[in-house]
Structures are given as structure tokens and as C-alpha cells.
N, C-alpha and C. Protein backbone atom coordinates (compact mmCIF):
# COMPACT_ATOMS: atom_id res chain seq x y z
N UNK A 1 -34.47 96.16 81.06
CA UNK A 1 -33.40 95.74 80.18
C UNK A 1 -32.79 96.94 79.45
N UNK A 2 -33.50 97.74 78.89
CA UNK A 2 -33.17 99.03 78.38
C UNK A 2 -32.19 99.85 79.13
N UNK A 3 -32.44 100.10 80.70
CA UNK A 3 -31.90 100.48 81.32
C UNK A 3 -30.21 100.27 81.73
N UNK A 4 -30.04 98.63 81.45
CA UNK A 4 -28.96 97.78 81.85
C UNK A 4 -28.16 98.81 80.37
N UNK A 5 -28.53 98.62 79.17
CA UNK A 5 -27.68 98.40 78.34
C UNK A 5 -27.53 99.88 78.12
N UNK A 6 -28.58 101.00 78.11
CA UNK A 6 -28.06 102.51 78.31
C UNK A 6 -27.13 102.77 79.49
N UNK A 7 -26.75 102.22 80.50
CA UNK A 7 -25.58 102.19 81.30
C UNK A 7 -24.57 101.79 81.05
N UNK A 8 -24.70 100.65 80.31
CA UNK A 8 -23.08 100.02 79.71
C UNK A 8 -22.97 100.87 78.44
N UNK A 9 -23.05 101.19 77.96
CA UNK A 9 -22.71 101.67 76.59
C UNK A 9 -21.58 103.05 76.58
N UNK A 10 -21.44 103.70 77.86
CA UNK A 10 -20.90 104.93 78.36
C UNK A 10 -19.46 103.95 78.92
N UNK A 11 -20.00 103.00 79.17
CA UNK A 11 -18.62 102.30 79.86
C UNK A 11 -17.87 101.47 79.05
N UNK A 12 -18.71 100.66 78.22
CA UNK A 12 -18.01 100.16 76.96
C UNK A 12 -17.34 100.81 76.47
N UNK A 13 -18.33 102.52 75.71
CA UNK A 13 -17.24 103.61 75.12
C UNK A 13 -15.77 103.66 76.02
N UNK A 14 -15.91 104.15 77.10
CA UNK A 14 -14.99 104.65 77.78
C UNK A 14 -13.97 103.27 77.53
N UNK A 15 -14.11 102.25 78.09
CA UNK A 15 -12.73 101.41 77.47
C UNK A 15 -12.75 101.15 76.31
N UNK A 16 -13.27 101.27 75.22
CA UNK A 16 -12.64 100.99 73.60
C UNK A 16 -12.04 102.35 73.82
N UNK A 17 -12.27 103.51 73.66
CA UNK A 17 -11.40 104.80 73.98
C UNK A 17 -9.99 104.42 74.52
N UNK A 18 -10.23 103.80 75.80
CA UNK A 18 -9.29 104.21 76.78
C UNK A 18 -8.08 102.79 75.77
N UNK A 19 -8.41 101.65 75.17
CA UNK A 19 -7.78 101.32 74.80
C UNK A 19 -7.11 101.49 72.95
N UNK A 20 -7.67 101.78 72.51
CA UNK A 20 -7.68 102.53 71.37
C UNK A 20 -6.12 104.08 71.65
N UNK A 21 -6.69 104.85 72.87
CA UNK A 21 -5.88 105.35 73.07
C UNK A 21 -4.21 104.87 73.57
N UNK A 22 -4.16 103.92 74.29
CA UNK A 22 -3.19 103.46 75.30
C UNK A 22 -2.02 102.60 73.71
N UNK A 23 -2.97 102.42 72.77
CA UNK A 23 -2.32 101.15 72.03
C UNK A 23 -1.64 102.72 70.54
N UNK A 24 -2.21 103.78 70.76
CA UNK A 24 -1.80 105.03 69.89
C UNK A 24 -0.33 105.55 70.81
N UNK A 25 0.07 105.20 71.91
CA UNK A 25 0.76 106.07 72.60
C UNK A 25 1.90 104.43 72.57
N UNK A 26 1.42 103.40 72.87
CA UNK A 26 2.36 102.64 72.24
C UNK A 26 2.93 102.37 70.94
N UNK A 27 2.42 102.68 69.99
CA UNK A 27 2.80 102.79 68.67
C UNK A 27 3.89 103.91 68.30
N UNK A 28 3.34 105.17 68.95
CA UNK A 28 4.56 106.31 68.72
C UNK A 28 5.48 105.92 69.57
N UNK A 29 5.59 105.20 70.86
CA UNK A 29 6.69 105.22 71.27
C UNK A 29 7.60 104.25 70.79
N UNK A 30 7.20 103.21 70.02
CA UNK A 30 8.07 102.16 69.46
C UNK A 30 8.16 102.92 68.63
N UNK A 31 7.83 103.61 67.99
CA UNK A 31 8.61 104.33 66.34
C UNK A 31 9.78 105.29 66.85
N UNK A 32 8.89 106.09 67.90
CA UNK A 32 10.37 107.07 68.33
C UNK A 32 11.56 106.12 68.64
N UNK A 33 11.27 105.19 69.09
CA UNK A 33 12.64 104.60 69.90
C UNK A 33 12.91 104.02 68.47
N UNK A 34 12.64 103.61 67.55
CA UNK A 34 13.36 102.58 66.52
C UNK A 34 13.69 103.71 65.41
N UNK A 35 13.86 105.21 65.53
CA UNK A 35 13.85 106.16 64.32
C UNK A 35 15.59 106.75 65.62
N UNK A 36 14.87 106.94 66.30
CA UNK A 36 16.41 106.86 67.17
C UNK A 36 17.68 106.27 67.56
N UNK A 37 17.34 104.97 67.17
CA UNK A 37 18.18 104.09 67.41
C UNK A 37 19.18 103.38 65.81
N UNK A 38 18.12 104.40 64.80
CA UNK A 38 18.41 103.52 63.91
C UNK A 38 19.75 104.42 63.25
N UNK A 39 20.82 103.68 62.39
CA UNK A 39 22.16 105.02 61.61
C UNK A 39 21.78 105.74 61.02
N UNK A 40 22.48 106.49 61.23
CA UNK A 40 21.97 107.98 60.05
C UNK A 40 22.33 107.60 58.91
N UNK A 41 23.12 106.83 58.38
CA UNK A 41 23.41 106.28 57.15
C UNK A 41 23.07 104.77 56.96
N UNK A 42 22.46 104.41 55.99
CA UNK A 42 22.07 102.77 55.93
C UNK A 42 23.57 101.83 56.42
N UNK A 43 24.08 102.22 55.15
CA UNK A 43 25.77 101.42 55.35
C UNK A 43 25.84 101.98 56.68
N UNK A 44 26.11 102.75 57.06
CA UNK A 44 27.09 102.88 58.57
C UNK A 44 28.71 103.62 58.05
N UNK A 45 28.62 103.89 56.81
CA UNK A 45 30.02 104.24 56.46
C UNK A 45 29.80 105.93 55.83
N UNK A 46 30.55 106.70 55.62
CA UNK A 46 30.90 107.90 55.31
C UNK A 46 30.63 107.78 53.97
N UNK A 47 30.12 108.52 53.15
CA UNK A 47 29.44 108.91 51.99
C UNK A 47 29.88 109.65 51.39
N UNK A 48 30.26 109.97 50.21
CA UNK A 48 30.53 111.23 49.41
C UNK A 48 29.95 111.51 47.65
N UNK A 49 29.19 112.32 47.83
CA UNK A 49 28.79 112.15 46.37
C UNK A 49 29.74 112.30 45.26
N UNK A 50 29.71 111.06 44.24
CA UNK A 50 30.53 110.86 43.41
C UNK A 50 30.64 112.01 42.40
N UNK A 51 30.12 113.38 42.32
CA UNK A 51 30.23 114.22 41.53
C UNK A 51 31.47 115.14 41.99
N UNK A 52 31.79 114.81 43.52
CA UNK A 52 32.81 115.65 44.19
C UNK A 52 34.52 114.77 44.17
N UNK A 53 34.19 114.02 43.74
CA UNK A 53 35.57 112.77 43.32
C UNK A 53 36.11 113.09 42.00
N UNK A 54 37.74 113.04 41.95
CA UNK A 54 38.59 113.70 40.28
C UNK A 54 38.30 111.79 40.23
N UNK A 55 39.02 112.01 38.85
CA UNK A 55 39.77 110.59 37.88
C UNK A 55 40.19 109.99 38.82
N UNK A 56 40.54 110.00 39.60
CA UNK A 56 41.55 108.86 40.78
C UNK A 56 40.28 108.38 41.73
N UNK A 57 39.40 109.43 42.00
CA UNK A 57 38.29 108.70 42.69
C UNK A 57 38.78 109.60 44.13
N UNK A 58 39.51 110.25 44.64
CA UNK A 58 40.13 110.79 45.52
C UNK A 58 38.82 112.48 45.73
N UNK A 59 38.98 112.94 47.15
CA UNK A 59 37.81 114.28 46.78
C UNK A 59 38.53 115.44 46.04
N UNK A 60 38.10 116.43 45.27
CA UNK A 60 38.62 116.86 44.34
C UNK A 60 38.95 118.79 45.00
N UNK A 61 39.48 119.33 44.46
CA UNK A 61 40.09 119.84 45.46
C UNK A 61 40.09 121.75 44.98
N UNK A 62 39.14 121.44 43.49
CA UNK A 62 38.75 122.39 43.10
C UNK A 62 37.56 123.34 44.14
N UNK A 63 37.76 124.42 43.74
CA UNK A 63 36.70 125.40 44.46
C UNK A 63 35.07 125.49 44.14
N UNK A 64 34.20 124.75 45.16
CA UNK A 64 33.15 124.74 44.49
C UNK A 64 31.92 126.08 45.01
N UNK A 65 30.92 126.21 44.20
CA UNK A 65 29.86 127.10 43.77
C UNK A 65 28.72 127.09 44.05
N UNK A 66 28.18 127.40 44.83
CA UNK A 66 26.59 127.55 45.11
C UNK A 66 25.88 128.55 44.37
N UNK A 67 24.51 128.39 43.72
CA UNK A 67 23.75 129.24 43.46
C UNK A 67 22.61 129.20 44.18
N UNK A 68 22.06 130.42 44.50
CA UNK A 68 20.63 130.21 45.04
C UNK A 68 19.69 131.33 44.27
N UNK A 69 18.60 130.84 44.35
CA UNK A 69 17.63 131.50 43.40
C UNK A 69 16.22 132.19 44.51
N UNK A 70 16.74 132.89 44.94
CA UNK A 70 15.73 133.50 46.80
C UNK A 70 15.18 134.41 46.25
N UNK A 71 14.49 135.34 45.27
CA UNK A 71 14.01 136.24 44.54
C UNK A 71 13.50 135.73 43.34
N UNK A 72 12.77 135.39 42.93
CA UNK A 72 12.19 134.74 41.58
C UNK A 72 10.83 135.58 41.11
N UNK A 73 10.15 136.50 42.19
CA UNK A 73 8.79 137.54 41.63
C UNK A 73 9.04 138.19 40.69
N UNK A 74 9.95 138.74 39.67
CA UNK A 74 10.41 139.33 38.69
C UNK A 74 10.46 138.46 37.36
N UNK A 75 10.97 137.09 37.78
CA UNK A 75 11.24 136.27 36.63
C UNK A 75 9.85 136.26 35.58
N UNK A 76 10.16 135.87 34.36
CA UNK A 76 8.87 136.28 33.47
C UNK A 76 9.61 134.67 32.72
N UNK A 77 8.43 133.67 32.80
CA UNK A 77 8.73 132.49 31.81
C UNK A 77 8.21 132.75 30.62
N UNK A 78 9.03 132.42 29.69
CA UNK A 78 8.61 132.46 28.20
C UNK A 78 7.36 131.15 27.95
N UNK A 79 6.21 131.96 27.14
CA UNK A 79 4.92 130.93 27.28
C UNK A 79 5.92 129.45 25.68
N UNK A 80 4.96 128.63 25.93
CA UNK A 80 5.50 127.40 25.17
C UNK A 80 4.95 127.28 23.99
């Protein structure tokens, strides 16, 4: 009897594995396909952040400004 069940146990493993695995490779592939399929925007409509809109609500037409802060090892914070 010992014998029976030290033989199955390599084979049992092998299909909980083999399905464990098969049901991991179905899972990513329904996510890839539903992250692909899905809008890049919820609405489906063109977006504009309301900070870039004048008084009329129209886009505004002033010149805008980027800062970037790519060097900061020098900066010294004042303690609190």
C-alpha cells in the first residue's frame, strides 16, 4: 500500500502543478486582452485640464512654463 501511494503523489503533484499553472496563463491572458481593449479615457471623450481653460472656458492661449528640478544634491532643507 505504501508503495501505491509513494507513486501517486509525484503524479498528483505533477497535475495540481500542471493545473495551477495552465489556470495562471489563463488569467494573464484575459487581463491582457481586457487592459487592451479597454479606452484610454473612461468617457471616451478628449480631456483638458481645467487649469489650461480662460473665463470663457475656451483653451487659453497664453505661453506656458515648465520647471524641472533634475539636480537637487546641493539643496540644504532648513531643519523645523
Amino acid at each position: 500500500m505504501r508503495s501505491v501511494l509513494s507513486g501517486l503523489f509525484p503524479l498528483a503533484y505533477a497535475i495540481v502543478l500542471t493545473c495551477l499553472l495552465l489556470q495562471a496563463f489563463r488569467v494573464m491572458r484575459l487581463s491582457s486582452a481586457s487592459v487592451a481593449s479597454a479606452p484610454r479615457d473612461r468617457t471616451g471623450l478628449k480631456t483638458i485640464h481645467p487649469e489650461l481653460l480662460d473665463e470663457n472656458g475656451l483653451m487659453t492661449n497664453e505661453e506656458l512654463w515648465t520647471v524641472r528640478f533634475s539636480d537637487q544634491d546641493g539643496v540644504v532643507f532648513p531643519e523645523a
